[in-house]
N, C-alpha and C. Protein backbone atom coordinates (compact mmCIF):
# COMPACT_ATOMS: atom_id res chain seq x y z
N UNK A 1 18.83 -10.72 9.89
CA UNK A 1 17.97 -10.19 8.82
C UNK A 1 17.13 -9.06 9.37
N UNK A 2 16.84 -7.76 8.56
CA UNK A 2 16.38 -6.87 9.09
C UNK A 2 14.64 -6.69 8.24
N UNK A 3 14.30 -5.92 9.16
CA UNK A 3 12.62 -5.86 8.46
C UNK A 3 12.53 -4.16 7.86
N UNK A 4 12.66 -4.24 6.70
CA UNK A 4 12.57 -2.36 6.31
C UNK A 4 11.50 -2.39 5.40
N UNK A 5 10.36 -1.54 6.30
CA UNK A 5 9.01 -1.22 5.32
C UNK A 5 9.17 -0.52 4.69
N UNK A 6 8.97 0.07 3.35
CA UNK A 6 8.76 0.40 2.32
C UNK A 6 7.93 1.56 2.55
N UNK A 7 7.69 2.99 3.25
CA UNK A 7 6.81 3.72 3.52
C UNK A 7 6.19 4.87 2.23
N UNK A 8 6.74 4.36 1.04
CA UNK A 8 6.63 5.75 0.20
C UNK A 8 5.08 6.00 -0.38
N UNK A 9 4.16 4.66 -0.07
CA UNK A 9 3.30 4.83 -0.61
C UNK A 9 2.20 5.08 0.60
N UNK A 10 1.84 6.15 0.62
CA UNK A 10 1.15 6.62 2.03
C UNK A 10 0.44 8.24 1.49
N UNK A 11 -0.92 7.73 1.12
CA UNK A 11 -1.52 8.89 0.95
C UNK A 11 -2.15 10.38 1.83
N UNK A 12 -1.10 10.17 2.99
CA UNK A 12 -0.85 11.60 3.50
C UNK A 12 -0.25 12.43 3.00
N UNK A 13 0.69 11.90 1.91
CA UNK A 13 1.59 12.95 1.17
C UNK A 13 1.03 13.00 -0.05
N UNK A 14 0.58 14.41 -0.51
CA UNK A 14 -0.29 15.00 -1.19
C UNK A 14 0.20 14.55 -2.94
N UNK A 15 1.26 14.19 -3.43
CA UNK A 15 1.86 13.63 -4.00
C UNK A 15 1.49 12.53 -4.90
N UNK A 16 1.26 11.32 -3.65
CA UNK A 16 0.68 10.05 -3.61
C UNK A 16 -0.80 10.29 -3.70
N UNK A 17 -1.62 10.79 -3.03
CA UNK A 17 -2.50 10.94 -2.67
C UNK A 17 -3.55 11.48 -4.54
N UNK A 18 -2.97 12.50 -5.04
CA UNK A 18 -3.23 12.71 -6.05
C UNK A 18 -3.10 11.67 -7.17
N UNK A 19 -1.97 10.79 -6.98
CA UNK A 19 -1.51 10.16 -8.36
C UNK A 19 -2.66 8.77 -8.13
N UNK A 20 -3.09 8.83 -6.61
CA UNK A 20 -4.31 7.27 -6.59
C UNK A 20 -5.56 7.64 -7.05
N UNK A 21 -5.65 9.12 -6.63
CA UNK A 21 -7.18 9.67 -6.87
C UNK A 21 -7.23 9.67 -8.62
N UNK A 22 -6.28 9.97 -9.34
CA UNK A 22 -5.94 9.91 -10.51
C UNK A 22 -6.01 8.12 -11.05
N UNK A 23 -6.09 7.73 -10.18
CA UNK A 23 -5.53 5.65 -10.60
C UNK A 23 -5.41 5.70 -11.77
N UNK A 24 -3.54 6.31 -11.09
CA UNK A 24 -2.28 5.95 -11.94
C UNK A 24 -1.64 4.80 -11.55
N UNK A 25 -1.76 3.90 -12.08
CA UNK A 25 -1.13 2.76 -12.01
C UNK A 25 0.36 2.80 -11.99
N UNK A 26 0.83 2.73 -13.28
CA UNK A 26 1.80 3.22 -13.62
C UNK A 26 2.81 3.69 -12.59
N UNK A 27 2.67 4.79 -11.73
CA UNK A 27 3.02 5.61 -10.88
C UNK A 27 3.27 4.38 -9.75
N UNK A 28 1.97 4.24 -9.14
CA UNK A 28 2.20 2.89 -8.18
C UNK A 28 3.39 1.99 -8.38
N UNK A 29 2.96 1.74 -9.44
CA UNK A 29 4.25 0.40 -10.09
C UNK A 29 5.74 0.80 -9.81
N UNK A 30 5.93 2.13 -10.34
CA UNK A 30 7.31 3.10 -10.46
C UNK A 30 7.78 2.85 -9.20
N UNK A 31 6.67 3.29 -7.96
CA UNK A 31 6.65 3.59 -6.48
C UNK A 31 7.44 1.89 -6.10
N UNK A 32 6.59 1.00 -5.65
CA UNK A 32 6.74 -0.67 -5.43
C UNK A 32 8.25 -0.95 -5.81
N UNK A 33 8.53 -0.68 -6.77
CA UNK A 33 9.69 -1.07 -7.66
C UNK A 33 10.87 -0.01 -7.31
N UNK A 34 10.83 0.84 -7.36
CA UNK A 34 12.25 1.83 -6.22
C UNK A 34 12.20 1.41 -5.02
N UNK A 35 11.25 1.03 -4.20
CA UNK A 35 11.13 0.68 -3.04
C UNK A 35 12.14 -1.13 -2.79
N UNK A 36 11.31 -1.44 -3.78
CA UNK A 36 11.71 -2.84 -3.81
C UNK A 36 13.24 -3.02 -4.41
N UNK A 37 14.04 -2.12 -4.96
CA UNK A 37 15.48 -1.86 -5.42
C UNK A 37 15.79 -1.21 -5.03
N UNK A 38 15.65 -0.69 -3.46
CA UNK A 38 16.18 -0.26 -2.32
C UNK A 38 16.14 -0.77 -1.60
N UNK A 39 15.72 -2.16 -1.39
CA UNK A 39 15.97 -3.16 -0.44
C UNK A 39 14.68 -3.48 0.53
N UNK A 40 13.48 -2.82 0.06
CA UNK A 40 12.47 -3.13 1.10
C UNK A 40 12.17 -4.79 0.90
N UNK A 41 11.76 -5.42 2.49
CA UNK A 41 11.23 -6.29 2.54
C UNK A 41 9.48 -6.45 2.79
N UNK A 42 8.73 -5.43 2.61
CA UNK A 42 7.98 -4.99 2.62
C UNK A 42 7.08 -3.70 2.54
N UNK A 43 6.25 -3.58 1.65
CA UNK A 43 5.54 -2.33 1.04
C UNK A 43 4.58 -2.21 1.83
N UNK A 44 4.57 -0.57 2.18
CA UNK A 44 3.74 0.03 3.08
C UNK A 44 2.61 0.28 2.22
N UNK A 45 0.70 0.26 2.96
CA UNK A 45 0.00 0.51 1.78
C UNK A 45 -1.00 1.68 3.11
N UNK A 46 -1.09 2.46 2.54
CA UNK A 46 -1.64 3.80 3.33
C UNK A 46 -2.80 4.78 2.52
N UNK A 47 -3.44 4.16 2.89
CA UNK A 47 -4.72 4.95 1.89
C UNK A 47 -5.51 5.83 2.44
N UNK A 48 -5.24 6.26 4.03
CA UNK A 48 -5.57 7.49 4.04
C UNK A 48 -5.99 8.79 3.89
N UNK A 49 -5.89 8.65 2.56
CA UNK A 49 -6.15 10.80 2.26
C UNK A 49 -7.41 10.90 2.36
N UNK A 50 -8.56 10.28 2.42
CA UNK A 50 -9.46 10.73 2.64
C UNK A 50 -10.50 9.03 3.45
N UNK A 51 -11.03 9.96 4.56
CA UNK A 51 -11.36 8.71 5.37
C UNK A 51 -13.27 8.02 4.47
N UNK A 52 -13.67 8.94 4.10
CA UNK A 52 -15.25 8.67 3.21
C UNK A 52 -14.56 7.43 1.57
N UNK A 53 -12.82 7.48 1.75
CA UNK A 53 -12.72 6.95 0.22
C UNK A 53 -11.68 6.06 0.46
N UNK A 54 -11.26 5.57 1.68
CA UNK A 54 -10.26 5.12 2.35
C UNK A 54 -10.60 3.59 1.77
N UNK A 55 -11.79 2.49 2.29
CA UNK A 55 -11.76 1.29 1.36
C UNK A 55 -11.27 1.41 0.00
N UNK A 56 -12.34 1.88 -0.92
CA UNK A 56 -12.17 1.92 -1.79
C UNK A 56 -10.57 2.09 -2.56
N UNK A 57 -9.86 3.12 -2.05
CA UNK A 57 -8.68 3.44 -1.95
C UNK A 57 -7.64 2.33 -1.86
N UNK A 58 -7.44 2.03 -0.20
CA UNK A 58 -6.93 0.27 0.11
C UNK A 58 -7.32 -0.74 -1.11
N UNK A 59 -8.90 -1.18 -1.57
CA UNK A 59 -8.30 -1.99 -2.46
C UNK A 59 -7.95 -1.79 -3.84
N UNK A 60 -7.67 -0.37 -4.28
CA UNK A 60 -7.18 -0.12 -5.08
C UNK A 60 -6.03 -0.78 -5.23
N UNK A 61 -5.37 -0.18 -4.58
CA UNK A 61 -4.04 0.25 -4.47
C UNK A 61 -3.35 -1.37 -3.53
N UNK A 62 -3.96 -2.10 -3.41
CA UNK A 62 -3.71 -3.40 -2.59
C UNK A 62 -3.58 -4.36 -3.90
N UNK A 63 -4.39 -3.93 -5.17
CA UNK A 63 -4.70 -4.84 -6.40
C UNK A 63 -3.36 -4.11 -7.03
N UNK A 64 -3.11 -2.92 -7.10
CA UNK A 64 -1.74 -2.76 -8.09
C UNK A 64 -0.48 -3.51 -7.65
N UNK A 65 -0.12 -2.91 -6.20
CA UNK A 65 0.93 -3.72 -5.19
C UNK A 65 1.38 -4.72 -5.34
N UNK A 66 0.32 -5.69 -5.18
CA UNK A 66 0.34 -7.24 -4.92
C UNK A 66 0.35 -7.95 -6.18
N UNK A 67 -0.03 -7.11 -6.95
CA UNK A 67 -0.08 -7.78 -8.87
C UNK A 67 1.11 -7.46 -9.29
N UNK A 68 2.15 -6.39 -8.54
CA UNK A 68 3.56 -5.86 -9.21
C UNK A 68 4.77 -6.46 -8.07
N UNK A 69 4.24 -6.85 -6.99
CA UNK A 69 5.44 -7.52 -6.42
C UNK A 69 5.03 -9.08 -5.42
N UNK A 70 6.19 -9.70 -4.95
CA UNK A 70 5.47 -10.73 -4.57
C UNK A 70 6.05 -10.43 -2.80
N UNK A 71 6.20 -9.04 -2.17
CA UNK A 71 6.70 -8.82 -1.00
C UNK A 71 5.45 -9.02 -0.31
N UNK A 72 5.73 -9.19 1.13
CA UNK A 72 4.42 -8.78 1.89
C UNK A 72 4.03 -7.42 1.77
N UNK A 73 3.36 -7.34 2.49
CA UNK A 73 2.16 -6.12 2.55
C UNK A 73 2.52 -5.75 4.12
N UNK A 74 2.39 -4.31 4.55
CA UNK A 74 2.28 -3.76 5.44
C UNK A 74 1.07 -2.98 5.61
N UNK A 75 -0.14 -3.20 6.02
CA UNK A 75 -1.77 -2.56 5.63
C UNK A 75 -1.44 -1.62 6.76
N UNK A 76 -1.71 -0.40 6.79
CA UNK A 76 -0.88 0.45 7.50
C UNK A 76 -2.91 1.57 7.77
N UNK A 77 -3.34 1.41 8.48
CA UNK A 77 -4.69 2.11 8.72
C UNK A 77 -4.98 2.09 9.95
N UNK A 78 -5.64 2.96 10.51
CA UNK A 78 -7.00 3.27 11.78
C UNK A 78 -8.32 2.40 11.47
N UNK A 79 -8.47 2.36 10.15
CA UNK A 79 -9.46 2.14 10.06
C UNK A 79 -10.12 0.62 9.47
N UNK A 80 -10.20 -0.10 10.65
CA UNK A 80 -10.41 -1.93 10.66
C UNK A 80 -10.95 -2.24 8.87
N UNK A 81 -12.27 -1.46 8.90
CA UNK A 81 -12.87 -1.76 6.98
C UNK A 81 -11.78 -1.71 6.07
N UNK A 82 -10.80 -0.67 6.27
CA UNK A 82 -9.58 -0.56 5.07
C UNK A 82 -8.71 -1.78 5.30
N UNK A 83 -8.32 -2.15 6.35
CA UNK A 83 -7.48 -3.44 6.76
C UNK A 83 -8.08 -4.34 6.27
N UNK A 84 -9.43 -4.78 6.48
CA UNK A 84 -10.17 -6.06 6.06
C UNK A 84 -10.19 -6.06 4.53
N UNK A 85 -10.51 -5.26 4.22
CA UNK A 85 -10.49 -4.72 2.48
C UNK A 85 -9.29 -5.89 1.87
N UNK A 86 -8.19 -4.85 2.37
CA UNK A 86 -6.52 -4.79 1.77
C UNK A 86 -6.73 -6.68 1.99
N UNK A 87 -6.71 -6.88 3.19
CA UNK A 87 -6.34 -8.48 3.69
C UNK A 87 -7.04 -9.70 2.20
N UNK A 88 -8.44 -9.31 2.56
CA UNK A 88 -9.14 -9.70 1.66
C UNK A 88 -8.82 -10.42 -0.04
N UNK A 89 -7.92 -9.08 -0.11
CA UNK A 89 -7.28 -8.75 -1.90
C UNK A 89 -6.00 -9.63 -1.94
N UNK A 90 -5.63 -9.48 -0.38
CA UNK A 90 -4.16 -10.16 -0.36
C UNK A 90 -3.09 -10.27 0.64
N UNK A 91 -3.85 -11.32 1.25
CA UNK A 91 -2.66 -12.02 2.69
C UNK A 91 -1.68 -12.82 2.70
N UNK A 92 -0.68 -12.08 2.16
CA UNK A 92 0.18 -13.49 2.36
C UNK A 92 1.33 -13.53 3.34
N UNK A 93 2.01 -15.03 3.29
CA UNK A 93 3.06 -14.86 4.77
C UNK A 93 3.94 -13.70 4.75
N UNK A 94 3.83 -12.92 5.83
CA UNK A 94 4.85 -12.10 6.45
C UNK A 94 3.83 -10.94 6.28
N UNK A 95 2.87 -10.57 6.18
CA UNK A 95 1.89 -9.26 5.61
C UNK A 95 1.74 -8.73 7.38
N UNK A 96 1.66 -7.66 7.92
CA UNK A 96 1.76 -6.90 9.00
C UNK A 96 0.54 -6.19 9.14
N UNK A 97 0.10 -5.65 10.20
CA UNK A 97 -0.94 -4.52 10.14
C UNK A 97 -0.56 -3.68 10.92
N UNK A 98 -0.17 -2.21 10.54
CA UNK A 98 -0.22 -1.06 11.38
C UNK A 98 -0.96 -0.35 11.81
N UNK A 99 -1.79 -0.24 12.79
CA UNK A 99 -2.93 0.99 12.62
C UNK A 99 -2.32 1.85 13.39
């Protein structure tokens, strides 16, 4: 069995980054769900684009995720507050942390 994270949702790419600052749901959902019918066994959550909005961001985007699929979580940050955030909203077995 192989482990393939799900990387599309990663607000370094200006893309993403806009459609959270926007909280488009919707969009998220679209995102989770191609990911997840491409075979991911886990969704990457990268909230990044801006480090002053980075919590806030994580549990955004940790509450759409986890309410639209039942995969683990890959909390993918530098920054320990955004990890604790994400965890917080939603740990479950197999959930990873990248920083």
């Amino acid at each position: 069995m192989f482990t393939v994270i799900a990387e599309r949702i990663n607000m370094t790419r200006k893309s993403i980054r806009t459609k959270v600052w926007e909280r488009d749901e919707d969009f998220v959902r679209n995102e989770v769900t191609r990911q997840w019918e491409a075979g991911a066994t886990h969704i990457d959550i990268n909230a990044g684009g801006d480090p002053s909005k980075e919590v806030d961001d994580m549990m955004w985007l940790t509450k759409i995720v986890c309410a639209h699929t039942d995969l683990p979580i890959s909390f993918d940050s530098a920054n320990p507050d955004a990890i604790k955030a994400g965890l917080e909203i939603c740990n479950r077995p197999g959930s990873i942390i990248t920083p």
